[in-house]
N, C-alpha and C. Protein backbone atom coordinates (compact mmCIF):
# COMPACT_ATOMS: atom_id res chain seq x y z
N UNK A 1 0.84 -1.17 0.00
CA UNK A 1 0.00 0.00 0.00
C UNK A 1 0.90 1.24 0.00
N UNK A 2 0.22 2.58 -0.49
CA UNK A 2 1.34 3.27 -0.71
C UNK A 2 0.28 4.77 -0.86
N UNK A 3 1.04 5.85 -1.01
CA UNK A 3 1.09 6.89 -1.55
C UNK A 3 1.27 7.82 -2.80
N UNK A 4 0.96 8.67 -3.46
CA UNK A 4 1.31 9.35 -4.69
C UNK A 4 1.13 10.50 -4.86
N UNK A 5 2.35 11.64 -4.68
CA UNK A 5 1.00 13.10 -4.73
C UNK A 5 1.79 13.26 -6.00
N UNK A 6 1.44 14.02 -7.12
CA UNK A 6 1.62 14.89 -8.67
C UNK A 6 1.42 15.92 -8.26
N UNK A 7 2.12 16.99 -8.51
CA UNK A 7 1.92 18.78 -8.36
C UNK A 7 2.75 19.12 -9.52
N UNK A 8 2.07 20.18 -9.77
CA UNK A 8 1.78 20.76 -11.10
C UNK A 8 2.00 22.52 -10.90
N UNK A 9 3.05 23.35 -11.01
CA UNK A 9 3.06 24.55 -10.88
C UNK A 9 3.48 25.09 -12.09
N UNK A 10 2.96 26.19 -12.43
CA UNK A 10 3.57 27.13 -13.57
C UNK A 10 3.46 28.41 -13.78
N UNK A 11 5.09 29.18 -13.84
CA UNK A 11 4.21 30.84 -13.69
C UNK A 11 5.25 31.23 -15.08
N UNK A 12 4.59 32.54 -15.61
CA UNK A 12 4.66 33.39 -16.64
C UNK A 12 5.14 34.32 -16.16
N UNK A 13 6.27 34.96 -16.20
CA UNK A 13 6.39 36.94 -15.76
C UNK A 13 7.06 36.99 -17.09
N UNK A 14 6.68 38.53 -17.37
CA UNK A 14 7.43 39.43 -18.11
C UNK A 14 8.44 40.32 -17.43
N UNK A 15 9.56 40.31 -17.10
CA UNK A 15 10.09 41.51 -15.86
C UNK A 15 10.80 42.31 -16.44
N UNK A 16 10.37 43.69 -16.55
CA UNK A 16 11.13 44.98 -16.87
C UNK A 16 11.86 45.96 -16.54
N UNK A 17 12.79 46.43 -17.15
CA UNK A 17 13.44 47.61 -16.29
C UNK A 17 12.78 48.87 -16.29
N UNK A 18 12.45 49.17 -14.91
CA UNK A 18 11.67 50.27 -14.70
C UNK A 18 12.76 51.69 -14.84
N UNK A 19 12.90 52.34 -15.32
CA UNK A 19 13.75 53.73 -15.96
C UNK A 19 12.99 54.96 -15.11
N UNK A 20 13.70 55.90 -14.73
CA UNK A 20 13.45 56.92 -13.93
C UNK A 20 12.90 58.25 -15.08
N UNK A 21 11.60 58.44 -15.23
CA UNK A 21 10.92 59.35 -16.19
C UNK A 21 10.63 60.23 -15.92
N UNK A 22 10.89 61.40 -14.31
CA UNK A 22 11.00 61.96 -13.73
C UNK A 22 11.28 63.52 -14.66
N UNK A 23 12.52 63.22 -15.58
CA UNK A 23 13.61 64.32 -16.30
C UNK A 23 12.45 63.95 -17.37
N UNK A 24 11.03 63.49 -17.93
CA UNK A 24 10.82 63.82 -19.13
C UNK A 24 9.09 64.17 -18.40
N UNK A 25 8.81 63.78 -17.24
CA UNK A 25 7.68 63.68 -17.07
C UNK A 25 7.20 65.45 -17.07
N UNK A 26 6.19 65.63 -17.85
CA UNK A 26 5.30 66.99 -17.51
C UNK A 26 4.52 67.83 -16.90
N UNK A 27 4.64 68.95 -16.26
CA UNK A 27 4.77 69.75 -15.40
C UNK A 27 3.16 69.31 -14.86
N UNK A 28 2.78 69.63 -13.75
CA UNK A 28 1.62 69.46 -12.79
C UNK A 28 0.52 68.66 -13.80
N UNK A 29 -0.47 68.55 -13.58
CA UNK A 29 -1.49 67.80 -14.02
C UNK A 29 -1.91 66.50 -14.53
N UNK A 30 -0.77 66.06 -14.20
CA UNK A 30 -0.05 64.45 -14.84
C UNK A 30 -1.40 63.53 -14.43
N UNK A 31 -1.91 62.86 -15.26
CA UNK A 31 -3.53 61.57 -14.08
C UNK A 31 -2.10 60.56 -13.95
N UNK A 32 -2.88 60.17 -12.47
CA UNK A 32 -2.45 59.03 -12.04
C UNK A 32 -2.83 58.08 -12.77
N UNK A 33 -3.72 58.05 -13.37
CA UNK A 33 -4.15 56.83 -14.75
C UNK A 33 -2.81 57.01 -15.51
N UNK A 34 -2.36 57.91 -16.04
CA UNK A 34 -1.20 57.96 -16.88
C UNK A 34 -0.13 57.18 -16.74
N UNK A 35 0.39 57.39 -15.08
CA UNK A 35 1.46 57.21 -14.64
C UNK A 35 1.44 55.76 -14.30
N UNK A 36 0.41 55.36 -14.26
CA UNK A 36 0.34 53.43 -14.16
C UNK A 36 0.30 52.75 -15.27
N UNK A 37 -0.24 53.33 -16.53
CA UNK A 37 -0.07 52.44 -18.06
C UNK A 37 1.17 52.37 -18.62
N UNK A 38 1.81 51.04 -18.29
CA UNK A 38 2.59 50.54 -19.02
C UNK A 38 2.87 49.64 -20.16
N UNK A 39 3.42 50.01 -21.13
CA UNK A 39 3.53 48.87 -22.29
C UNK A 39 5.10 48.12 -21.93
N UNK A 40 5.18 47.61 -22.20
CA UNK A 40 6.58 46.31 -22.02
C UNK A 40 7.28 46.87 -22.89
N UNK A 41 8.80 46.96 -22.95
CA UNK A 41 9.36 47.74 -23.99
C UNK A 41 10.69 46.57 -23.64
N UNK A 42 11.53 46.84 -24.50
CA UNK A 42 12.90 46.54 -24.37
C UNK A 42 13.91 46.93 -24.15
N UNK A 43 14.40 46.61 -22.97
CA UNK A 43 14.26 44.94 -22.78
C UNK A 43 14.09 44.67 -21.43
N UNK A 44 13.61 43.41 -21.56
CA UNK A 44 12.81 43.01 -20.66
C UNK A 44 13.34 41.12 -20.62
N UNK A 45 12.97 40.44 -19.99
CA UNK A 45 13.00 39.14 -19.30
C UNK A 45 11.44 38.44 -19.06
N UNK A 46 11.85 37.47 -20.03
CA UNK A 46 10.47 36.75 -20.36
C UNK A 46 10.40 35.60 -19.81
N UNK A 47 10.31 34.91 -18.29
CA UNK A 47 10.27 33.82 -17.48
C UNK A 47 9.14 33.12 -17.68
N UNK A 48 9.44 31.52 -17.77
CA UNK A 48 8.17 30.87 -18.21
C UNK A 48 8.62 29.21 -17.34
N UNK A 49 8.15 29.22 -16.66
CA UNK A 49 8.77 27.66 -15.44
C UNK A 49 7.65 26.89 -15.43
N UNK A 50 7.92 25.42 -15.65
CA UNK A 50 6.62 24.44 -15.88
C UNK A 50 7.43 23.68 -14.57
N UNK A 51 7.29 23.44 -13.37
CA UNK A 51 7.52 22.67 -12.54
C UNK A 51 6.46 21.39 -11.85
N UNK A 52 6.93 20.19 -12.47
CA UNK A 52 6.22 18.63 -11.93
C UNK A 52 7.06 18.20 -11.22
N UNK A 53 6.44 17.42 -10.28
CA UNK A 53 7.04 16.75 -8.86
C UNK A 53 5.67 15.89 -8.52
N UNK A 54 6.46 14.60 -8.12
CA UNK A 54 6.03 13.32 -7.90
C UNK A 54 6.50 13.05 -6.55
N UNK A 55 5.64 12.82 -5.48
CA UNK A 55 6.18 12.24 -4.43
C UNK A 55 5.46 11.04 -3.85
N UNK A 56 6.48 9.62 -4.11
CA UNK A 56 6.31 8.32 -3.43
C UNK A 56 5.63 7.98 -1.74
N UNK A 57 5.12 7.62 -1.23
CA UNK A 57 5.16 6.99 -0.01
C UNK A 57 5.13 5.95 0.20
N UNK A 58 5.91 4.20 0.34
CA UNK A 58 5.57 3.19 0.32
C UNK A 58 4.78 2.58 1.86
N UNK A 59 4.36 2.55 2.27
CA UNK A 59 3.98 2.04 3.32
C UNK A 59 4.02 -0.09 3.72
N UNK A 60 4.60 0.03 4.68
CA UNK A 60 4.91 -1.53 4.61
C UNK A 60 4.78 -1.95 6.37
N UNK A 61 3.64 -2.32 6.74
CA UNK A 61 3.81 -2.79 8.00
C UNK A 61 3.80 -1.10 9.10
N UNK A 62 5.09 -1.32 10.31
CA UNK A 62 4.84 -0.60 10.83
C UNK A 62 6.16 0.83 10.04
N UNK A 63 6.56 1.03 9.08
CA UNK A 63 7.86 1.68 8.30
C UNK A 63 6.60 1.89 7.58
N UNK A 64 7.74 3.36 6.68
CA UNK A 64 7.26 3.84 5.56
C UNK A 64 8.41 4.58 5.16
């Protein structure tokens, strides 16, 4: 008799270098809507991890 777990993880990031826009940004009235839309530009780091893992337990009497 025994045990079996399967796990299944996977993540996606895009990760960018955030640049200081400070020296181009325009004088008072700026929306905070503005200042949060970002498009992905280059360059950037495109992470993509498919991680499976299998873990056994045999069970035998009073051991495992």
């Amino acid at each position: 008799m025994g045990v079996s777990k399967l796990s299944y993880s996977y993540l996606n990031q895009k990760i960018g270098i955030i640049e200081d826009e400070s020296a181009n940004a325009t004088p008072a009235g700026n929306d905070d809507e503005e200042q949060r839309d970002r498009e992905m530009e280059v360059p950037y780091q495109d992470v993509t991890m498919h991680i499976v893992s299998l873990e056994n337990t045999i069970l035998t009497g009073k051991s495992k």
